[in-house]
C-alpha atoms as a PDB file:
ATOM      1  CA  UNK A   1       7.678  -1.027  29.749  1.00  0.00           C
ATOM      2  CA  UNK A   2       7.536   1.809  32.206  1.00  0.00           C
ATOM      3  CA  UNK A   3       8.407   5.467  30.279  1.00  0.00           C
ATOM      4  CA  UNK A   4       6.687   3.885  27.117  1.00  0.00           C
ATOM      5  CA  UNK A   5       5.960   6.802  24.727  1.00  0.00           C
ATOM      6  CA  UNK A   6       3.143   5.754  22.238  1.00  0.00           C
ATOM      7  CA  UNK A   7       3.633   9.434  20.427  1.00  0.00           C
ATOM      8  CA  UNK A   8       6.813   8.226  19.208  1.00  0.00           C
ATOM      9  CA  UNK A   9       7.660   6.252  15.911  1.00  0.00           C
ATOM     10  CA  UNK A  10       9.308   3.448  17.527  1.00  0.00           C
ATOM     11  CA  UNK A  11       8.972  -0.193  15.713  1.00  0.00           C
ATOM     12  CA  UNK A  12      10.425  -3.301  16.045  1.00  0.00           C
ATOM     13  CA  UNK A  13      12.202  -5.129  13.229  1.00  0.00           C
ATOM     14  CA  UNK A  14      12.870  -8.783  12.246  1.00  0.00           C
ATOM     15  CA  UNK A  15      15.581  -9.663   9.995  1.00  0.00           C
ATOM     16  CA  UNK A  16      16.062 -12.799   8.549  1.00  0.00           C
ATOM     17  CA  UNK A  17      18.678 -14.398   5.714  1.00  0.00           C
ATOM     18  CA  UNK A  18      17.272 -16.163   2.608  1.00  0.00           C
ATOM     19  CA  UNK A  19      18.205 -19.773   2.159  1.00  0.00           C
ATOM     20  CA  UNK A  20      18.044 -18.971  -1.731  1.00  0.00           C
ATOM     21  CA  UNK A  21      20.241 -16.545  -2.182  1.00  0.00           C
ATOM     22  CA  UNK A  22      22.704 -14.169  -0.754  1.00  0.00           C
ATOM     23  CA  UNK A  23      20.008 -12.089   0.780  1.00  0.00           C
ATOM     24  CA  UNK A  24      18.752 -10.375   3.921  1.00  0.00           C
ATOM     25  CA  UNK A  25      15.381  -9.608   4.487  1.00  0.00           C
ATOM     26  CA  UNK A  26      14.554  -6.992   7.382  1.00  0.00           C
ATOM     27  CA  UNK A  27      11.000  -6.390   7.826  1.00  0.00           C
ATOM     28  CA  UNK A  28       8.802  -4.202   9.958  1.00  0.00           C
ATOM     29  CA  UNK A  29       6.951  -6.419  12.593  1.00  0.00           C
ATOM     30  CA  UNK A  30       4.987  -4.001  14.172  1.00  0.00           C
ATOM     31  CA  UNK A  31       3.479  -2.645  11.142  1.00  0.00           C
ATOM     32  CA  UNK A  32       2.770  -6.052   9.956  1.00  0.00           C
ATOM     33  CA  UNK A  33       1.479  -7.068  13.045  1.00  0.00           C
ATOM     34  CA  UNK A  34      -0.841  -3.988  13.290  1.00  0.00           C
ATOM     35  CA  UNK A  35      -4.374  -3.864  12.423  1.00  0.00           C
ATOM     36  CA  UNK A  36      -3.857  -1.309   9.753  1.00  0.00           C
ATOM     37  CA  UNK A  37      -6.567  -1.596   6.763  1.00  0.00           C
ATOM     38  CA  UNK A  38      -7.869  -0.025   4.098  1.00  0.00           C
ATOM     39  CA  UNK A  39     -10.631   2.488   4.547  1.00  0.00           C
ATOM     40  CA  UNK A  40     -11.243   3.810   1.278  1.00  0.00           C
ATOM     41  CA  UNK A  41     -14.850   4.945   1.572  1.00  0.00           C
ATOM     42  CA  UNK A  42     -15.247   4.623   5.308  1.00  0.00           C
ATOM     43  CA  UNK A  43     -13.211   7.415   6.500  1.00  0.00           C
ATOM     44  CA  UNK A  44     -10.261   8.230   4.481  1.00  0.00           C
ATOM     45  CA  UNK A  45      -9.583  11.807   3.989  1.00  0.00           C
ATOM     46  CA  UNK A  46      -7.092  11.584   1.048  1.00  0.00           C
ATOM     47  CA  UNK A  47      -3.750  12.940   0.380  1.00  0.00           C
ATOM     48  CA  UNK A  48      -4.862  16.731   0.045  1.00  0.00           C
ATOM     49  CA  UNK A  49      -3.622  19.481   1.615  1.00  0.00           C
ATOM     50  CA  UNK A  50      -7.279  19.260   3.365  1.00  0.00           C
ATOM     51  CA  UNK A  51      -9.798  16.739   4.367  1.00  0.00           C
ATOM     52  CA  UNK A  52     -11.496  15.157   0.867  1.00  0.00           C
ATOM     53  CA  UNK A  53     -13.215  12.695   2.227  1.00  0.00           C
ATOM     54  CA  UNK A  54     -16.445  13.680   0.544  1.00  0.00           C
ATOM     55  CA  UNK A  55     -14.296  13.519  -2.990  1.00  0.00           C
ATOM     56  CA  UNK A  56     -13.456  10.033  -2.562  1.00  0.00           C
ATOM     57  CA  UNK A  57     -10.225  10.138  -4.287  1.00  0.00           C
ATOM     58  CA  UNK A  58      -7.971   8.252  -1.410  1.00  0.00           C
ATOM     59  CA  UNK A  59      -4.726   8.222  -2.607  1.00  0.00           C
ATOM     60  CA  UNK A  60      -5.861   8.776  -6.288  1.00  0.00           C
ATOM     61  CA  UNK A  61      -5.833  11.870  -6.665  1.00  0.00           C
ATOM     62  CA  UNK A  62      -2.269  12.496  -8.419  1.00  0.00           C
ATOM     63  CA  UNK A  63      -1.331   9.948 -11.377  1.00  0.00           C
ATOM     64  CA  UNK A  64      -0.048   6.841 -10.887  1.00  0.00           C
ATOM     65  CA  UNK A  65       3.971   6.324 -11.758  1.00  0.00           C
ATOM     66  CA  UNK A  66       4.618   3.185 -13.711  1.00  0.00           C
ATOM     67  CA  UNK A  67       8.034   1.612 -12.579  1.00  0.00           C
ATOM     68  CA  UNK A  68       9.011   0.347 -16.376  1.00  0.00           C
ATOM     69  CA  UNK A  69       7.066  -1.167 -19.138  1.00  0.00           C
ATOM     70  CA  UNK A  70       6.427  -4.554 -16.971  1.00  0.00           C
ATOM     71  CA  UNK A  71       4.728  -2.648 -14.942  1.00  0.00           C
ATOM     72  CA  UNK A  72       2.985  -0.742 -17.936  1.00  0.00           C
ATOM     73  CA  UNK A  73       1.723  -3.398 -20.011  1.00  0.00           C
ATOM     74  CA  UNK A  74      -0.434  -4.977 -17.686  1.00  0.00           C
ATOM     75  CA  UNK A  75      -2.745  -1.928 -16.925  1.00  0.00           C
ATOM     76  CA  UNK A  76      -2.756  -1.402 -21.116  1.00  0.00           C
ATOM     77  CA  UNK A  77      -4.524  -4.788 -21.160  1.00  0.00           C
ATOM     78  CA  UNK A  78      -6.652  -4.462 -18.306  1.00  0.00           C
ATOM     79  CA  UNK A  79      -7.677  -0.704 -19.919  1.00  0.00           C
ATOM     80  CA  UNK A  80      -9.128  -2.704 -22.858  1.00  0.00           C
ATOM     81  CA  UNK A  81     -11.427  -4.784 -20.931  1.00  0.00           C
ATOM     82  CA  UNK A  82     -12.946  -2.086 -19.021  1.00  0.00           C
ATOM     83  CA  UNK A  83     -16.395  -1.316 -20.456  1.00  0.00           C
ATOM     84  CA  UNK A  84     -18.382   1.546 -19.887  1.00  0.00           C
ATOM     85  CA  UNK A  85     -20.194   0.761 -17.565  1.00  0.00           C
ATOM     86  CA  UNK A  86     -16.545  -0.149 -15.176  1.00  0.00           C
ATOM     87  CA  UNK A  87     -14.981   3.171 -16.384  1.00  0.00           C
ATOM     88  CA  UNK A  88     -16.633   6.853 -16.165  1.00  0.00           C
ATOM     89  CA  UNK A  89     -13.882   8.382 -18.376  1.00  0.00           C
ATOM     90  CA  UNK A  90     -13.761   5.365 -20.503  1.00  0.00           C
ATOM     91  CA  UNK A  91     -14.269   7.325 -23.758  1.00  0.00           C
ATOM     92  CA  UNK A  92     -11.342   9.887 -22.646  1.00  0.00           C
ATOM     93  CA  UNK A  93      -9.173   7.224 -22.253  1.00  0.00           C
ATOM     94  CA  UNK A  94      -9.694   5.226 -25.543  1.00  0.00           C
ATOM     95  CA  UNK A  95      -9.629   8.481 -27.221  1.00  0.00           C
ATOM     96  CA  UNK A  96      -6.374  10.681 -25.492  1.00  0.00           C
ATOM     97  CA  UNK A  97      -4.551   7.379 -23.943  1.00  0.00           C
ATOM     98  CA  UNK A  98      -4.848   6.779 -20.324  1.00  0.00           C
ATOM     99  CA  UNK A  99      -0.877   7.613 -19.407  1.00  0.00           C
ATOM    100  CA  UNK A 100       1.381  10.495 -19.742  1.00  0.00           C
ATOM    101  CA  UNK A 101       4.908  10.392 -20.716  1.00  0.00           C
ATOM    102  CA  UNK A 102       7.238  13.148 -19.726  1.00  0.00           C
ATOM    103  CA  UNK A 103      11.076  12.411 -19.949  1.00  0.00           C
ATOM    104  CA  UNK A 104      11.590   8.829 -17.736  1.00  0.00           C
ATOM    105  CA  UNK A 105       8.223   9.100 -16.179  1.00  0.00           C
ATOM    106  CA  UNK A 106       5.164   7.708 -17.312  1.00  0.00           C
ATOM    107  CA  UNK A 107       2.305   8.307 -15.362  1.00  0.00           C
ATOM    108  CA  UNK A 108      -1.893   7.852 -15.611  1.00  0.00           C
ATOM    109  CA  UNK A 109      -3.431  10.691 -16.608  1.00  0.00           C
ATOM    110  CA  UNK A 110      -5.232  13.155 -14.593  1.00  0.00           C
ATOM    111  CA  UNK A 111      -9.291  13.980 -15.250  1.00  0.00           C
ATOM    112  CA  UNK A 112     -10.995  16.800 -13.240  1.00  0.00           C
ATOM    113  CA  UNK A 113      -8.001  17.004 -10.793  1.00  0.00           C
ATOM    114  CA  UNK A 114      -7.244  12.898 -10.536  1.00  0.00           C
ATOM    115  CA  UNK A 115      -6.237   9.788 -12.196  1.00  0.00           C
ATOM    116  CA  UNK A 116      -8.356   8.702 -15.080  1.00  0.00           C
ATOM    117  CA  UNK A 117      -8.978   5.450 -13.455  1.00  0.00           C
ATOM    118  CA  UNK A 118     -10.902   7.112 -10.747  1.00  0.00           C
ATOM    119  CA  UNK A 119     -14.912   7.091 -10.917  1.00  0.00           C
ATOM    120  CA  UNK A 120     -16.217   9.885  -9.120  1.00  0.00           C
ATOM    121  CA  UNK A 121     -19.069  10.047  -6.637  1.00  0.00           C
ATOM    122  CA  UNK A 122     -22.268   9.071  -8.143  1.00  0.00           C
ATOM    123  CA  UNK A 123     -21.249   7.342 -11.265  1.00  0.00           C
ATOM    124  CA  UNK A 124     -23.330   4.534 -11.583  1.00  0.00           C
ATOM    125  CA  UNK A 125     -20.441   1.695 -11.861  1.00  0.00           C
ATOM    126  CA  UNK A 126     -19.715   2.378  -8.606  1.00  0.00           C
ATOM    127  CA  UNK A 127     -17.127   5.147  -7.260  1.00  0.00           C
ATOM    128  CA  UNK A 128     -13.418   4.185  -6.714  1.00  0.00           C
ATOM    129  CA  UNK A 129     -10.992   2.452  -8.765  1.00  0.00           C
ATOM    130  CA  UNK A 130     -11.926   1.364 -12.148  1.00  0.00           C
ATOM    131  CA  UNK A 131      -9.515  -0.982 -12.734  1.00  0.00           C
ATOM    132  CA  UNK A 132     -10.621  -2.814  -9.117  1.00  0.00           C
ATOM    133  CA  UNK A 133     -14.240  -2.887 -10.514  1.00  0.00           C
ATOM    134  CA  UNK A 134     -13.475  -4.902 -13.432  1.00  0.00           C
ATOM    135  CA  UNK A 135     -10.842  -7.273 -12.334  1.00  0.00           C
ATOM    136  CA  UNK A 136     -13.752  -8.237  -9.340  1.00  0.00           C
ATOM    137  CA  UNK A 137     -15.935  -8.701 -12.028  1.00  0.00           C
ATOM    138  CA  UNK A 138     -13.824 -10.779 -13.846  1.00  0.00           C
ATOM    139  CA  UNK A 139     -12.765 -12.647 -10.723  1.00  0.00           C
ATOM    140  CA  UNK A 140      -9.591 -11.922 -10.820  1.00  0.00           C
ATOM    141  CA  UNK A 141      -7.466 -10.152  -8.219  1.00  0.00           C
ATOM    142  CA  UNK A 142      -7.299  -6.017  -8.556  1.00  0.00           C
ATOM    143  CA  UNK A 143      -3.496  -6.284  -8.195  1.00  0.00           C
ATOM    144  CA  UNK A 144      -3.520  -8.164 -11.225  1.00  0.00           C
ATOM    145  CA  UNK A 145      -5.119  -4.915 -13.426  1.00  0.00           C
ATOM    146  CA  UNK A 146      -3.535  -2.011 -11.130  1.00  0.00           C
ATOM    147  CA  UNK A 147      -0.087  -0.396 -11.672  1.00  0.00           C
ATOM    148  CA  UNK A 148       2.711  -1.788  -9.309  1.00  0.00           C
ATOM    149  CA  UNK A 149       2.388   1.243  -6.947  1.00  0.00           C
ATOM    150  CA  UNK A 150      -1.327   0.964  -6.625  1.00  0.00           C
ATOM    151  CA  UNK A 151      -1.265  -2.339  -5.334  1.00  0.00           C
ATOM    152  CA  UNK A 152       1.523  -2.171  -3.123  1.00  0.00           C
ATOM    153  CA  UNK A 153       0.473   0.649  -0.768  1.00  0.00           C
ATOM    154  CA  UNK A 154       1.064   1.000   2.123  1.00  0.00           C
ATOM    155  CA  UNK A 155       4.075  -1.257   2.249  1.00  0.00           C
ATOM    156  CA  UNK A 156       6.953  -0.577   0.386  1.00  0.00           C
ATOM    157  CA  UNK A 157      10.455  -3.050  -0.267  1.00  0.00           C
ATOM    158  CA  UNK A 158      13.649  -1.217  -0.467  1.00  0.00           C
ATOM    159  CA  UNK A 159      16.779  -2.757  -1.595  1.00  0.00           C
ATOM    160  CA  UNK A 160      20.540  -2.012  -0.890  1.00  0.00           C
ATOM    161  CA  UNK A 161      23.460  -3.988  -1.812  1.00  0.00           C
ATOM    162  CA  UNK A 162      26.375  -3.227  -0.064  1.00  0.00           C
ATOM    163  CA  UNK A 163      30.303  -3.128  -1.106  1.00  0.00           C
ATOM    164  CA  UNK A 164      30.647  -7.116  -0.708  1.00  0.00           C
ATOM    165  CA  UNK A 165      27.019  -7.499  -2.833  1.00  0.00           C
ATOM    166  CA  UNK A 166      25.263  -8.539  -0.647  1.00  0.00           C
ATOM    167  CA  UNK A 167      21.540  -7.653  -0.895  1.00  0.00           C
ATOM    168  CA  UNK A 168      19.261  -6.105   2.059  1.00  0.00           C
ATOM    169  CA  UNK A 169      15.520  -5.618   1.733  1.00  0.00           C
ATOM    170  CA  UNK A 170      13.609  -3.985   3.399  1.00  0.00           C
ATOM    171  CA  UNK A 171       9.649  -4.202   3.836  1.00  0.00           C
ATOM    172  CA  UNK A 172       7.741  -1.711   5.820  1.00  0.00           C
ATOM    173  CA  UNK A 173       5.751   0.784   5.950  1.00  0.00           C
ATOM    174  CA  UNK A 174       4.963   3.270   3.432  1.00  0.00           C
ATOM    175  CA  UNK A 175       5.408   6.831   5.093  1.00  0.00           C
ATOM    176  CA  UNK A 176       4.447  10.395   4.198  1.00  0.00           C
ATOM    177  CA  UNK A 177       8.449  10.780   3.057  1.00  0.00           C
ATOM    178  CA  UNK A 178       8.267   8.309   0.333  1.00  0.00           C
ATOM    179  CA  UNK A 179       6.068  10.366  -1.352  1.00  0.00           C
ATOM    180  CA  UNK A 180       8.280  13.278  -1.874  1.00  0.00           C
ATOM    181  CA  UNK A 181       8.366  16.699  -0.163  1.00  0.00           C
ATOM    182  CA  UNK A 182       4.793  16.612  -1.015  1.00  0.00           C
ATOM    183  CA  UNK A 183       4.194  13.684   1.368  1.00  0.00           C
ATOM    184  CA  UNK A 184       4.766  16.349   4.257  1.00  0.00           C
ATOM    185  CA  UNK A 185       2.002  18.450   3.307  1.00  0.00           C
ATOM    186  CA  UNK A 186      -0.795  16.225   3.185  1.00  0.00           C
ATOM    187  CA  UNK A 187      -3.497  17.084   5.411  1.00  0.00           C
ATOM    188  CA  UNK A 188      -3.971  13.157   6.394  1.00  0.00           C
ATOM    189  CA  UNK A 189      -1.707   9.781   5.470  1.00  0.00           C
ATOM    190  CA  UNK A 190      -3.671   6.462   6.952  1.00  0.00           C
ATOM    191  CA  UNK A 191      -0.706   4.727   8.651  1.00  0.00           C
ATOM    192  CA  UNK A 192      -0.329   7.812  10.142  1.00  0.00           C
ATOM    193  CA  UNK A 193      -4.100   7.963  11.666  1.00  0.00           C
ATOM    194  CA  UNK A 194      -5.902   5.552  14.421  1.00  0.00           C
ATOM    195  CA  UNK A 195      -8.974   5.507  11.909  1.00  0.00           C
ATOM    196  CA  UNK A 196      -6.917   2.924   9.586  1.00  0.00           C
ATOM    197  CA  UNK A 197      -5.985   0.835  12.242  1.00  0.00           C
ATOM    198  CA  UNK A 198      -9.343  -1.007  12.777  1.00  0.00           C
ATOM    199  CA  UNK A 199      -8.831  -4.459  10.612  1.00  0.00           C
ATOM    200  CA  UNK A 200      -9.420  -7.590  11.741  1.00  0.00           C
ATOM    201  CA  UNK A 201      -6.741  -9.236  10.841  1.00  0.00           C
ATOM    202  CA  UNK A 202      -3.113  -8.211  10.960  1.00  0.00           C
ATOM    203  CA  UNK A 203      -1.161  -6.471   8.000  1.00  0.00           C
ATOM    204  CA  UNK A 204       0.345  -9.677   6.994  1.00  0.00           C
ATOM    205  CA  UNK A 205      -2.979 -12.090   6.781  1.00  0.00           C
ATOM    206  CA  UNK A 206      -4.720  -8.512   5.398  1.00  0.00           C
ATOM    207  CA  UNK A 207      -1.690  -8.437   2.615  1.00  0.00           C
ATOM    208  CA  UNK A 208      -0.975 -12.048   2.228  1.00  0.00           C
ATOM    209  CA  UNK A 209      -1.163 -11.892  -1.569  1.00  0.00           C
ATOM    210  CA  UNK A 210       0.862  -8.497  -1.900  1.00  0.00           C
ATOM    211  CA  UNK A 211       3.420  -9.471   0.559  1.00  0.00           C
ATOM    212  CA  UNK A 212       3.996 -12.700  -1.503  1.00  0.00           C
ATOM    213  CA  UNK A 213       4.246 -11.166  -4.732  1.00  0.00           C
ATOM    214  CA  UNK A 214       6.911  -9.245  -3.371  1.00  0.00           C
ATOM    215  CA  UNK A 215       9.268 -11.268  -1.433  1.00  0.00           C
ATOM    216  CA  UNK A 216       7.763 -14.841  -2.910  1.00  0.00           C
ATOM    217  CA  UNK A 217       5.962 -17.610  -0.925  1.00  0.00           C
ATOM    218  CA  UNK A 218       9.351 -18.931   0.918  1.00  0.00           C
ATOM    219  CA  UNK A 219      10.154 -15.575   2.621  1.00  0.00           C
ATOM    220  CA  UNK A 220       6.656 -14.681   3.409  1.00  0.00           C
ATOM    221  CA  UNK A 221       6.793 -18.606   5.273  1.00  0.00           C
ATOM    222  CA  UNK A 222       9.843 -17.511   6.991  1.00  0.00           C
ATOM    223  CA  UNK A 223       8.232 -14.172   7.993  1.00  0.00           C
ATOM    224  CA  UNK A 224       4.934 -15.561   9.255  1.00  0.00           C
ATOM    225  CA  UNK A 225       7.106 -18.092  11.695  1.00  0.00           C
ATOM    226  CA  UNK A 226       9.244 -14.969  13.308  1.00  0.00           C
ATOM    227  CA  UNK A 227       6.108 -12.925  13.281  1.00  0.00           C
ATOM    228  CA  UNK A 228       3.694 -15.479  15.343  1.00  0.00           C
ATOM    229  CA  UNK A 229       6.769 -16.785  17.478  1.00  0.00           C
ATOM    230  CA  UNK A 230       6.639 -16.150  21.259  1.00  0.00           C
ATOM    231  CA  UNK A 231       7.441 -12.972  22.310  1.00  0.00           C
ATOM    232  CA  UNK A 232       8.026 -10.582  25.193  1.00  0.00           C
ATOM    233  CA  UNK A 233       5.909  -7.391  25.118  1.00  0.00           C
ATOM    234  CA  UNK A 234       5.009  -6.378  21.237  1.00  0.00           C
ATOM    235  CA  UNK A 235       5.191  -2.659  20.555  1.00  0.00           C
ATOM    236  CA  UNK A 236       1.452  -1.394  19.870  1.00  0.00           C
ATOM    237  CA  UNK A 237       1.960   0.403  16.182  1.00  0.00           C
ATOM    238  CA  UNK A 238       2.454   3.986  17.376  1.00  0.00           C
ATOM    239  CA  UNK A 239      -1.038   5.276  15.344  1.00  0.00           C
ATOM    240  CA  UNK A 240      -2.767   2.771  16.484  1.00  0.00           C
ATOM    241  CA  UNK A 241      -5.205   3.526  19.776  1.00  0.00           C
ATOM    242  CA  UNK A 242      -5.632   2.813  22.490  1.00  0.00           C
ATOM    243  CA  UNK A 243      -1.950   1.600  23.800  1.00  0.00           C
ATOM    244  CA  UNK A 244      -2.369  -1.054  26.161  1.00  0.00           C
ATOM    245  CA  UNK A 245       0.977  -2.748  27.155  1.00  0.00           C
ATOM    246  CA  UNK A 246       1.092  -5.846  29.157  1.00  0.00           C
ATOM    247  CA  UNK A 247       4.033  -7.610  30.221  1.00  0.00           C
ATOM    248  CA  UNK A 248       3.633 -11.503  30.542  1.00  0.00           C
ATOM    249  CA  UNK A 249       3.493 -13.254  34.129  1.00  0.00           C
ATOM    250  CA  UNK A 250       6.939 -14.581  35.117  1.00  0.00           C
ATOM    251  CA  UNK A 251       7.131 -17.768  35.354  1.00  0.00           C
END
């Protein structure tokens, strides 16, 4: 692939129709394929407009936004079964409420500059996400206790139906735009940055569970066959280093 530019955002895409229904599914193979992971506590510097690593906030440190009340109502139960012990600003949040509601949006609240959820650096529960804690101590998955958005990053599933109705989704990856204009001013977004890419396994082993819970277990099939098919030369993901590009022997 001679002229190859790793500096540029260049991915490849699969696209696929459902058998179910009158769907498309696109998706973004060389994210998925990538060895993007989570680094939370080993190396992520936050979504600041500076590096925060040493706050440990990741990308906590602005509320979460609930989609609608489906996505409300199971964070309200998981709240309750947080103890003390799971939940630095447990007391706040049995006492104020743990989300905000301004107009349409509902969001967690903010404590000392990020979401209530958060434990800080040296609380003795353990710092990060509360909610994470105590669904692992319950053995039961975090995704299960977290609002949609918190789960579901980085990948995100657009939808757009077109003039005939039929529906196109889209899973990829979630970029500094879908933030906002805010997005643009963050001093560091992880599927932007080599340090994320360092997982073992790809995105779509890493994700298996989140990827299924948002396309179902008959798409995510479908999408694991075109993924792991034979294939010429697979674009490296263009933060991920080093760039090594083969091209297979001809036969």
């Amino acid at each position: 692939m001679a002229g190859f530019d790793p500096t540029l955002d260049v991915h490849e895409w699969i696209s696929f129709d459902d058998e179910h229904e009158d769907r498309t599914w696109v998706v973004d193979a060389t994210f998925l394929r990538s060895s993007w992971s989570c680094i939370y506590g080993e190396g992520c510097q936050g979504v600041l407009d500076a590096d925060a690593s040493a706050m440990a906030q990741g990308c906590c440190s602005y509320g979460a936004h609930f989609v609608d009340e489906e996505d409300l109502e199971p964070v309200i139960a998981a709240a309750a079964r947080l103890t003390s012990k799971q939940w630095q600003f447990r007391k706040q949040g049995r006492r104020d409420g743990f989300f905000d509601v301004a107009g349409a949006n509902v969001t967690t609240k903010l404590v000392k500059d990020a979401c209530i959820f958060l434990n800080r650096p040296g609380f003795e529960g353990g710092v990060g996400c509360a909610l994470h804690h105590g669904a692992l101590a319950a053995g039961e998955r975090p995704m299960d206790w977290k609002p949609n958005v918190c789960w579901q990053l980085p990948l995100r599933l657009d939808h757009q139906t077109d003039d005939h109705g039929h529906l196109t989704s889209t899973l990829r990856e979630w970029k500094r735009r879908d933030w906002g204009p805010g997005g643009l001013e963050f001093h560091w977004w992880c599927t932007d940055s080599h340090e994320a890419f360092v997982g073992r396994d790809p995105v779509y082993v890493y994700l298996r569970d989140e990827i299924v819970e948002l396309i179902g277990e008959a798409a995510y099939g479908r999408l694991v066959e075109m993924l792991e098919r034979p294939t010429w030369v697979p674009l490296p993901h263009p933060a991920a280093r080093p760039v090594t590009v083969r091209r297979k022997p001809t036969p």
